[in-house]
PDB file of N, CA and C in Angstrom:
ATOM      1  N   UNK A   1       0.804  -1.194   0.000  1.00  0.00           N
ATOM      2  CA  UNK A   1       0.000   0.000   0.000  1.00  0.00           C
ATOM      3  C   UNK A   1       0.847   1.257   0.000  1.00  0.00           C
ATOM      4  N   UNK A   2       2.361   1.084   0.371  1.00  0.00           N
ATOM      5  CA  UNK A   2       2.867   2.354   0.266  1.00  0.00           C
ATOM      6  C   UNK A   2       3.101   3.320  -1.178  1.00  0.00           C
ATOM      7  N   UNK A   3       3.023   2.314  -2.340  1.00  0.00           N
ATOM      8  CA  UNK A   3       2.844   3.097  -3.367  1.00  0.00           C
ATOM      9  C   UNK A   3       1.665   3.776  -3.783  1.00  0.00           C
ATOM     10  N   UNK A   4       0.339   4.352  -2.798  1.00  0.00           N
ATOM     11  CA  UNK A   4      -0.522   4.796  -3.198  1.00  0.00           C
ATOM     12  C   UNK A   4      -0.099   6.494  -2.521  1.00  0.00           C
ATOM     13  N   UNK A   5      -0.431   7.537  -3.586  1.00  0.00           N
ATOM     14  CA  UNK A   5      -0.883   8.754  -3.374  1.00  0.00           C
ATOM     15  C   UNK A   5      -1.876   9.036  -2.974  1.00  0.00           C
ATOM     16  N   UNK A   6      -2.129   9.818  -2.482  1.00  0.00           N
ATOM     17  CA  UNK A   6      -3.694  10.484  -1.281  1.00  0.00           C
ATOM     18  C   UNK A   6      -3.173  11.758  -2.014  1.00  0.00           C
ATOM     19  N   UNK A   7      -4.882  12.464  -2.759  1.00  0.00           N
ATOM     20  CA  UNK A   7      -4.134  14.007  -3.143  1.00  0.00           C
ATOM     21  C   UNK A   7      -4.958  14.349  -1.490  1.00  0.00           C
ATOM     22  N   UNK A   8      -4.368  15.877  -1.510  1.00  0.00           N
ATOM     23  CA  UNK A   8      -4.984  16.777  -0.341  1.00  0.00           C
ATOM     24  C   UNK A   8      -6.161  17.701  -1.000  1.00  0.00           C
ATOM     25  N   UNK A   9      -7.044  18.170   0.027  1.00  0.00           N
ATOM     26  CA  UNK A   9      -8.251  18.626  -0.496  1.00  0.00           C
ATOM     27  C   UNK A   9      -7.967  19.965  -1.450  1.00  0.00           C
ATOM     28  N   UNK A  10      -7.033  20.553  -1.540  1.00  0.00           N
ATOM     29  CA  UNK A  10      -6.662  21.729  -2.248  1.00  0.00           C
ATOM     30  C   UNK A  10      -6.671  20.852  -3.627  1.00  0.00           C
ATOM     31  N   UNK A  11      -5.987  19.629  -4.102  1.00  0.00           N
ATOM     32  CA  UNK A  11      -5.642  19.203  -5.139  1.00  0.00           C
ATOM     33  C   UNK A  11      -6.936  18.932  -5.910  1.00  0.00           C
ATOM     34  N   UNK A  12      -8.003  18.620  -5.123  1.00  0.00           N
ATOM     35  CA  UNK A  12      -8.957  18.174  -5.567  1.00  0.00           C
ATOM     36  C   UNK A  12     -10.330  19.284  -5.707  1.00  0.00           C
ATOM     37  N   UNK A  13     -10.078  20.683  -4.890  1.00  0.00           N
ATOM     38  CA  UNK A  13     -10.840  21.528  -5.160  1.00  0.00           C
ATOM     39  C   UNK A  13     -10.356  22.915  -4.891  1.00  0.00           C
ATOM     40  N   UNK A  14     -10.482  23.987  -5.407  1.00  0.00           N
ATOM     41  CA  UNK A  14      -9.987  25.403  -4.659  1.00  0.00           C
ATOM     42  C   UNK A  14      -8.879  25.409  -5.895  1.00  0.00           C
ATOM     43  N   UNK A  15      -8.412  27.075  -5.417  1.00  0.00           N
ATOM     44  CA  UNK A  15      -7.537  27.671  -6.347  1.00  0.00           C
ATOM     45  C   UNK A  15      -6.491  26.329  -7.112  1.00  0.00           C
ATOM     46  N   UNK A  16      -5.791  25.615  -6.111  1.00  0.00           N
ATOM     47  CA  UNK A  16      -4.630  24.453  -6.698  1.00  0.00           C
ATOM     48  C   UNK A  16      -5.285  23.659  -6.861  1.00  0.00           C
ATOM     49  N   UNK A  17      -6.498  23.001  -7.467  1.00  0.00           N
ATOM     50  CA  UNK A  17      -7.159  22.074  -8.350  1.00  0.00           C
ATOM     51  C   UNK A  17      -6.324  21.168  -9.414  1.00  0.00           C
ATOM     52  N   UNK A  18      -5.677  20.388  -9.368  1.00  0.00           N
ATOM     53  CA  UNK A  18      -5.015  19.528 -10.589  1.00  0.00           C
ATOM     54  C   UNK A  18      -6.718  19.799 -11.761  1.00  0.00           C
ATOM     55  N   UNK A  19      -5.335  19.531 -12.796  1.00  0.00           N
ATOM     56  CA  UNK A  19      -5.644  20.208 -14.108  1.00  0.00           C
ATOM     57  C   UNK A  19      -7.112  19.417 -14.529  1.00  0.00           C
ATOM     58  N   UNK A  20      -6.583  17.869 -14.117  1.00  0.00           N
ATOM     59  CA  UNK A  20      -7.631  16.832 -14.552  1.00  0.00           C
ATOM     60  C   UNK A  20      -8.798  17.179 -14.098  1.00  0.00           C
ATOM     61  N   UNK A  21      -9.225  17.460 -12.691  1.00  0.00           N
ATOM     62  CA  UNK A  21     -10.167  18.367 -11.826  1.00  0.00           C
ATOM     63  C   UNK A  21     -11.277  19.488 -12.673  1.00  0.00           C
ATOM     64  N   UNK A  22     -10.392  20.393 -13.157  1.00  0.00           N
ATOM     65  CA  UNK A  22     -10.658  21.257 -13.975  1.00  0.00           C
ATOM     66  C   UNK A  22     -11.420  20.651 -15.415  1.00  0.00           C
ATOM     67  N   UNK A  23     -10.773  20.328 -16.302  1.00  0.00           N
ATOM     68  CA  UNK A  23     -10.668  19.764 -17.142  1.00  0.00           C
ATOM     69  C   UNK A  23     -12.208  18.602 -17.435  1.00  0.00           C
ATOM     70  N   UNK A  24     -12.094  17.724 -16.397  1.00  0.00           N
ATOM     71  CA  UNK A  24     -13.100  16.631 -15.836  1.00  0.00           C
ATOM     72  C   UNK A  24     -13.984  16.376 -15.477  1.00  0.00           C
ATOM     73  N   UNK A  25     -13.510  17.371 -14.405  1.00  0.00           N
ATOM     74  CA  UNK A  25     -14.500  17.263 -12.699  1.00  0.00           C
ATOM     75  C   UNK A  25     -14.208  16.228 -12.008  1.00  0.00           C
ATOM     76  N   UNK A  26     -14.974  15.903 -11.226  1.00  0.00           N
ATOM     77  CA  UNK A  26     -14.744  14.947 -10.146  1.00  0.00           C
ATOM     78  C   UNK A  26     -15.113  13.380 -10.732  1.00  0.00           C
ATOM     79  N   UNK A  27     -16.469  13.621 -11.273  1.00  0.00           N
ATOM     80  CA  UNK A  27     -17.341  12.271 -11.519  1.00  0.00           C
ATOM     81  C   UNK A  27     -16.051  11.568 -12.465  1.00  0.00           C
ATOM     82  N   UNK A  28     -15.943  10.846 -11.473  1.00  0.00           N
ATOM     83  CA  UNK A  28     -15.104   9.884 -12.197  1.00  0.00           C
ATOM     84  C   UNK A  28     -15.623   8.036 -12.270  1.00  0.00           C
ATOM     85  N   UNK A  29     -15.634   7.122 -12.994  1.00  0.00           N
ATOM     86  CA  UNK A  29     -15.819   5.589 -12.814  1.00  0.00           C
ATOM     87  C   UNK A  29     -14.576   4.726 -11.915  1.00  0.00           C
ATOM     88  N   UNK A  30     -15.047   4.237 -10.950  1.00  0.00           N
ATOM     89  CA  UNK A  30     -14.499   3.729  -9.480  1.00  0.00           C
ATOM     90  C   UNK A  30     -14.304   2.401 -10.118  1.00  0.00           C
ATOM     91  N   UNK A  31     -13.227   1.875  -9.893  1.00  0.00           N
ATOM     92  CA  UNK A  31     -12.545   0.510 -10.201  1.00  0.00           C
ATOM     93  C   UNK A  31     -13.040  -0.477  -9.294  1.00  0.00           C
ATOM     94  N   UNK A  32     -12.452  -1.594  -9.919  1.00  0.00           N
ATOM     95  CA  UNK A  32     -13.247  -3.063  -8.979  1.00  0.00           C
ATOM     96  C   UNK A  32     -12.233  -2.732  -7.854  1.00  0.00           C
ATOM     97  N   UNK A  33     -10.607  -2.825  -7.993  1.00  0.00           N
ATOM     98  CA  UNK A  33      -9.568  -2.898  -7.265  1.00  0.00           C
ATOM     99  C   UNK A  33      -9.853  -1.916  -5.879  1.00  0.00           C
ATOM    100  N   UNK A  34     -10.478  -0.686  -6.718  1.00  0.00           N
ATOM    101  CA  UNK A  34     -10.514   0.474  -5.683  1.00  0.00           C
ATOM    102  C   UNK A  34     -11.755  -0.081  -4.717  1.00  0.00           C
ATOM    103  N   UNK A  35     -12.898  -0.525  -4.784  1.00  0.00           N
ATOM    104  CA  UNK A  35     -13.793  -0.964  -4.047  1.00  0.00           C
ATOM    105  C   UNK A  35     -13.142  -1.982  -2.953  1.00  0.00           C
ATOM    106  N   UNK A  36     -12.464  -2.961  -3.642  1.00  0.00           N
ATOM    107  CA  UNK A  36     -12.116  -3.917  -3.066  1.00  0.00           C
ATOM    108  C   UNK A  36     -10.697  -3.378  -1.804  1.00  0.00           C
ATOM    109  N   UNK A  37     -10.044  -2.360  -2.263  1.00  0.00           N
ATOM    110  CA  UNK A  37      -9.526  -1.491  -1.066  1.00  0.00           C
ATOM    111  C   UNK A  37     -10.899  -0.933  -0.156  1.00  0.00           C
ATOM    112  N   UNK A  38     -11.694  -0.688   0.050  1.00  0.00           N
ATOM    113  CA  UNK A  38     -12.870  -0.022   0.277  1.00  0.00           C
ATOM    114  C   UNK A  38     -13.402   0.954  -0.216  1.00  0.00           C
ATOM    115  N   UNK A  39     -13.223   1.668  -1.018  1.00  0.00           N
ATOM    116  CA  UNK A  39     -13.636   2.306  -1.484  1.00  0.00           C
ATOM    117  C   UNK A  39     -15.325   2.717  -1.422  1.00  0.00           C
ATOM    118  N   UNK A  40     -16.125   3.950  -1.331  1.00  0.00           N
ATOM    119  CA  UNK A  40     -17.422   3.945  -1.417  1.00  0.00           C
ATOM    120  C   UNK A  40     -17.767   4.371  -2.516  1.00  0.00           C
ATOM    121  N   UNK A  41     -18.697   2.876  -3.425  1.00  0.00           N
ATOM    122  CA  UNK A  41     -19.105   3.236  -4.624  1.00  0.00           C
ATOM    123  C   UNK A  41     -20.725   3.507  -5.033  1.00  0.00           C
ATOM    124  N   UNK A  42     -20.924   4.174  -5.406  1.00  0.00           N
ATOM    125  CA  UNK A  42     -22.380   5.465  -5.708  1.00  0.00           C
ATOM    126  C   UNK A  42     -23.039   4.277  -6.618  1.00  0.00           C
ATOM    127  N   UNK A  43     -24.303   3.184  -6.187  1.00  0.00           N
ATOM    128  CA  UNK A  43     -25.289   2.480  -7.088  1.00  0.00           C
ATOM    129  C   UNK A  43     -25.778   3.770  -7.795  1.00  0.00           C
ATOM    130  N   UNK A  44     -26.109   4.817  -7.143  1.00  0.00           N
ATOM    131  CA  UNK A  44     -27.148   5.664  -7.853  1.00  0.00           C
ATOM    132  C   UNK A  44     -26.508   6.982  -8.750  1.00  0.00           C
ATOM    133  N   UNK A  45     -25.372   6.805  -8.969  1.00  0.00           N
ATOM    134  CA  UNK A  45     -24.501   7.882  -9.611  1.00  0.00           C
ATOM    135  C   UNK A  45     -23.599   7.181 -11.185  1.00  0.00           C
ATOM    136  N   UNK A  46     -23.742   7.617 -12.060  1.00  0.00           N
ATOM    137  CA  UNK A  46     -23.188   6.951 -13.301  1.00  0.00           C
ATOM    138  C   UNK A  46     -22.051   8.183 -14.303  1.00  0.00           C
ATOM    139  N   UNK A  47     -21.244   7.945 -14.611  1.00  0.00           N
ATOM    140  CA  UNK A  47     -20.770   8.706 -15.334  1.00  0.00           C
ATOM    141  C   UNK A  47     -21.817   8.886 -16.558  1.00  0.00           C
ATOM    142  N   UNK A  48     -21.717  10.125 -17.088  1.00  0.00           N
ATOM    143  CA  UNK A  48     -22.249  10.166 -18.513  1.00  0.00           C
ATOM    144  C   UNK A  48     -23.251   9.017 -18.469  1.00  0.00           C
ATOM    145  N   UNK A  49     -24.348   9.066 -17.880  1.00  0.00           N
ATOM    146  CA  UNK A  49     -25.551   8.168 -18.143  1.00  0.00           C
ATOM    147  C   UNK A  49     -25.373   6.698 -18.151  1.00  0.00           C
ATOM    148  N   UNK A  50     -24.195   6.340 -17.993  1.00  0.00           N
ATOM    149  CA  UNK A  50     -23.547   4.957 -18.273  1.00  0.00           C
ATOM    150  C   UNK A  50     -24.230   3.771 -17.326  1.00  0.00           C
ATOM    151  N   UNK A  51     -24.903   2.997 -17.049  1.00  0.00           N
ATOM    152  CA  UNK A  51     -25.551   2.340 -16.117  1.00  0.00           C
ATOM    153  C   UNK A  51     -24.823   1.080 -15.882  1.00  0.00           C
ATOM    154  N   UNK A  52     -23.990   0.691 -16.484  1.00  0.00           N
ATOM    155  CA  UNK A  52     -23.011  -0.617 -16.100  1.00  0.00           C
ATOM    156  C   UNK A  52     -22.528  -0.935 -15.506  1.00  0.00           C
ATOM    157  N   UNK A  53     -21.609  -1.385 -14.879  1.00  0.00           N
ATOM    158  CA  UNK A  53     -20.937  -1.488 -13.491  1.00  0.00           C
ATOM    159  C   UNK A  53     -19.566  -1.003 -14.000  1.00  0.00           C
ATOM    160  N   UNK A  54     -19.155  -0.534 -15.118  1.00  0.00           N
ATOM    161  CA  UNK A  54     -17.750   0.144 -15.787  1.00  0.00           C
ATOM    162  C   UNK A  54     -18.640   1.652 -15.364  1.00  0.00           C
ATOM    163  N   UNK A  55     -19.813   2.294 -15.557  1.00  0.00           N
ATOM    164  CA  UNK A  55     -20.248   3.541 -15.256  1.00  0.00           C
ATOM    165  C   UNK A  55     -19.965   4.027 -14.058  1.00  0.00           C
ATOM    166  N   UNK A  56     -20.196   3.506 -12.777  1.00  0.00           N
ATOM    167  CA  UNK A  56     -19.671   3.126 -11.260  1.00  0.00           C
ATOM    168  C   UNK A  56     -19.341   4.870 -11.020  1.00  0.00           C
ATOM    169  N   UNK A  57     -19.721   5.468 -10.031  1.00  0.00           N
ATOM    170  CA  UNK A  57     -18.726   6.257  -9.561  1.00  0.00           C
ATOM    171  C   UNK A  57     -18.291   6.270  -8.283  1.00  0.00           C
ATOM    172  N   UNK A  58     -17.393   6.556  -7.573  1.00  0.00           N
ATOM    173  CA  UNK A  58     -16.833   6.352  -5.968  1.00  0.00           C
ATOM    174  C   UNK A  58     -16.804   8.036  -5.786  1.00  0.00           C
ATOM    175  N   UNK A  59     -16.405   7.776  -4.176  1.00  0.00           N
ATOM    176  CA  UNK A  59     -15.689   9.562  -3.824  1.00  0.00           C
ATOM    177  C   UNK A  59     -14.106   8.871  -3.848  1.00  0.00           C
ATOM    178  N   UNK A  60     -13.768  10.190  -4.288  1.00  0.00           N
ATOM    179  CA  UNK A  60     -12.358  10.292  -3.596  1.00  0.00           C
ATOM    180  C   UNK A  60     -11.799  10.460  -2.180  1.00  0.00           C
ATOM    181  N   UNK A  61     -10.893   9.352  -1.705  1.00  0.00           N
ATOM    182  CA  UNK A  61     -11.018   9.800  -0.317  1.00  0.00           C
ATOM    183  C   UNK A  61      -9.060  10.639  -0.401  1.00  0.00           C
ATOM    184  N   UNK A  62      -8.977  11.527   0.594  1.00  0.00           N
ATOM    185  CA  UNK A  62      -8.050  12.742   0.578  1.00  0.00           C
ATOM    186  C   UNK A  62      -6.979  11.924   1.696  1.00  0.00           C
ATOM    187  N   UNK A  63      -5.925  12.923   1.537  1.00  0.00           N
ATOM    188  CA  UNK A  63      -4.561  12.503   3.126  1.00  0.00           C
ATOM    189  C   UNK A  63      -5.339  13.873   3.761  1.00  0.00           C
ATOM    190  N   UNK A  64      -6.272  15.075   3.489  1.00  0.00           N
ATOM    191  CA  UNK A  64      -6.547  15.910   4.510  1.00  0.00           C
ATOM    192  C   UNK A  64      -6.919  15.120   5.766  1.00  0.00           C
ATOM    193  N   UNK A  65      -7.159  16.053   6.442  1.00  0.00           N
ATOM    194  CA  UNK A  65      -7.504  15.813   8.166  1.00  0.00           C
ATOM    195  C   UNK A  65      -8.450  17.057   8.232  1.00  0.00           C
ATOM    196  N   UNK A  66      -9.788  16.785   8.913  1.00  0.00           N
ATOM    197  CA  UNK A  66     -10.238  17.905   9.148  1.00  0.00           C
ATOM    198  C   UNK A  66      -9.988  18.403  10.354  1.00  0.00           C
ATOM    199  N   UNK A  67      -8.971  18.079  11.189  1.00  0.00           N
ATOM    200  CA  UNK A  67      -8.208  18.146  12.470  1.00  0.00           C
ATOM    201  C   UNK A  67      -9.104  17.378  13.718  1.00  0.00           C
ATOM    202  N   UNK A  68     -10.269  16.789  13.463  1.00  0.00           N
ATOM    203  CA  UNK A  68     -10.540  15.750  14.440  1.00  0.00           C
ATOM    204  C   UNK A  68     -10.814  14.390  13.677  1.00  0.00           C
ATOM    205  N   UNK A  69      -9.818  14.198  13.503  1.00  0.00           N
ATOM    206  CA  UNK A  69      -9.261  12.258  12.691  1.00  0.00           C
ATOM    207  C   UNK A  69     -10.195  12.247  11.728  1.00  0.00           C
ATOM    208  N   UNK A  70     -10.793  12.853  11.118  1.00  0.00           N
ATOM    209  CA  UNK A  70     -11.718  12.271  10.288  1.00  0.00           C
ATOM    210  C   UNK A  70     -10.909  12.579   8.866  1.00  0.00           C
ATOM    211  N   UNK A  71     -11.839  11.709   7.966  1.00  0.00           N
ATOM    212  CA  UNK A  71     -11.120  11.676   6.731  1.00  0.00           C
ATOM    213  C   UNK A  71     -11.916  12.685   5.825  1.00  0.00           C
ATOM    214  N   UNK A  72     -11.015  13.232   5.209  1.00  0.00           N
ATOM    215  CA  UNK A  72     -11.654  14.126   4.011  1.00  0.00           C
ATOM    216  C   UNK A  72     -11.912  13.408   2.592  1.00  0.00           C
ATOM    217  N   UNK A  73     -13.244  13.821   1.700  1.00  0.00           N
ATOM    218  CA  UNK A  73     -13.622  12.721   0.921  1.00  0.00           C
ATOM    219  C   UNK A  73     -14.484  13.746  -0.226  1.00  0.00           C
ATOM    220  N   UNK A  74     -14.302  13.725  -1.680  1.00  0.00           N
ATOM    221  CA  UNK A  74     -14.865  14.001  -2.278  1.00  0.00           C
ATOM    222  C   UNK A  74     -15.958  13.180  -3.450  1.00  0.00           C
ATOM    223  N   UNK A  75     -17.074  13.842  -3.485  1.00  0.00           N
ATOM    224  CA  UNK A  75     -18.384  12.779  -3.950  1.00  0.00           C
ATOM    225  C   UNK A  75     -17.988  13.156  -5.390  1.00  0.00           C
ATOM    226  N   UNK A  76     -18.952  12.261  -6.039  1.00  0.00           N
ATOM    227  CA  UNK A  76     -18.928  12.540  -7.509  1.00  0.00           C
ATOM    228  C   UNK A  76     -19.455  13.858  -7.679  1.00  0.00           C
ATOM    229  N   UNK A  77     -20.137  14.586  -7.053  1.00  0.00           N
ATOM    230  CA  UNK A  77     -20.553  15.959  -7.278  1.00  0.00           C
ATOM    231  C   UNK A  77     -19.471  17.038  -6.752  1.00  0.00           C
ATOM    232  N   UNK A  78     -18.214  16.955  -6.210  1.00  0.00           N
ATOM    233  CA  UNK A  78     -17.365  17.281  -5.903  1.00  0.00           C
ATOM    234  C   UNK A  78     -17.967  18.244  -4.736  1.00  0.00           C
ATOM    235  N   UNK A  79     -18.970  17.643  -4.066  1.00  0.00           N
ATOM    236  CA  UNK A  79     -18.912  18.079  -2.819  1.00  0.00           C
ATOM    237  C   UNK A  79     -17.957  17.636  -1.285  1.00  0.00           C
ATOM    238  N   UNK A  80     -17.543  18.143  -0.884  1.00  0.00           N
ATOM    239  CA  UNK A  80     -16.161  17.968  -0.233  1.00  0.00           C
ATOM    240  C   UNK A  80     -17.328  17.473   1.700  1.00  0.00           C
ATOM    241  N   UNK A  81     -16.879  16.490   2.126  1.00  0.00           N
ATOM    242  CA  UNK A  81     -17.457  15.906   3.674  1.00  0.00           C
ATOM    243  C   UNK A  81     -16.300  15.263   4.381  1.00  0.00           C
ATOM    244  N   UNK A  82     -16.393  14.942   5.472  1.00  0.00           N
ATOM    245  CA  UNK A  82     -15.882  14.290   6.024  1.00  0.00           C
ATOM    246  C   UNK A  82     -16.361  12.945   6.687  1.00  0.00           C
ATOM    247  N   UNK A  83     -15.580  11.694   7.154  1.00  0.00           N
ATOM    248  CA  UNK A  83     -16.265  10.712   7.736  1.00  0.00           C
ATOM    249  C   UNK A  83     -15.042  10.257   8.484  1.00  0.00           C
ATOM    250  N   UNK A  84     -15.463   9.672   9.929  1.00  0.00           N
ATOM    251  CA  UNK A  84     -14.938   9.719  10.481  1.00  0.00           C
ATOM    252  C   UNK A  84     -13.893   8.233  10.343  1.00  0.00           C
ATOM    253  N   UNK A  85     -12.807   7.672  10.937  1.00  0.00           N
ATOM    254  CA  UNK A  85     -12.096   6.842   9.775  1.00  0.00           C
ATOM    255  C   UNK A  85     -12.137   5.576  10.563  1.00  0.00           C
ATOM    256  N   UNK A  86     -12.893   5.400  11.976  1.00  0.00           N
ATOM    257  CA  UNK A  86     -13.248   4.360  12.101  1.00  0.00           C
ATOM    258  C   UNK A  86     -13.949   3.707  11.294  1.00  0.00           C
TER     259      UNK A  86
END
C-alpha cells in the first residue's frame, strides 16, 4: 500500500485544483480494485448516463484531516465531507 498517493483537499478543489479536476470534474468511474480497497461506490450515480458497473462512480477519499481524525472525501458531485475513519 505504500505506493498509493492520497491528493490533499486543495488538489482536488480550490484555487490548486489539478488540471484533470478542472478539465473533468470529479465524476469519475471507481474501479473493482478500488472498491475492493474499500472504497465507497455510488449504485445511484453513473458517469455520462452509463448504467453498467464500468459507469460506477466512488468519492475520492483525501490525506486531509479535518483536524478531528476524520477523513476528508470528495463525492462525484465534488462536494467535499468528512467521515470519520473508524
Amino acid at each position: 500500500m505504500s505506493k498509493f498517493t492520497f491528493l490533499t483537499k486543495e488538489q482536488c478543489s480550490g484555487d490548486d485544483k489539478l488540471e484533470i479536476f478542472k478539465k473533468r470534474g470529479t465524476k469519475a468511474a471507481i474501479t473493482d480494485f478500488a472498491i475492493l480497497l474499500g472504497g465507497f461506490v455510488s449504485n445511484s450515480f453513473h458517469i455520462e448516463n452509463d448504467n453498467s458497473l464500468e459507469g460506477r462512480t466512488g468519492f475520492y477519499w483525501t490525506k486531509s484531516d479535518d483536524g478531528d481524525n476524520d477523513a476528508r472525501v470528495v463525492d462525484d458531485d465534488g462536494i467535499m465531507s468528512d467521515y470519520n475513519v473508524t
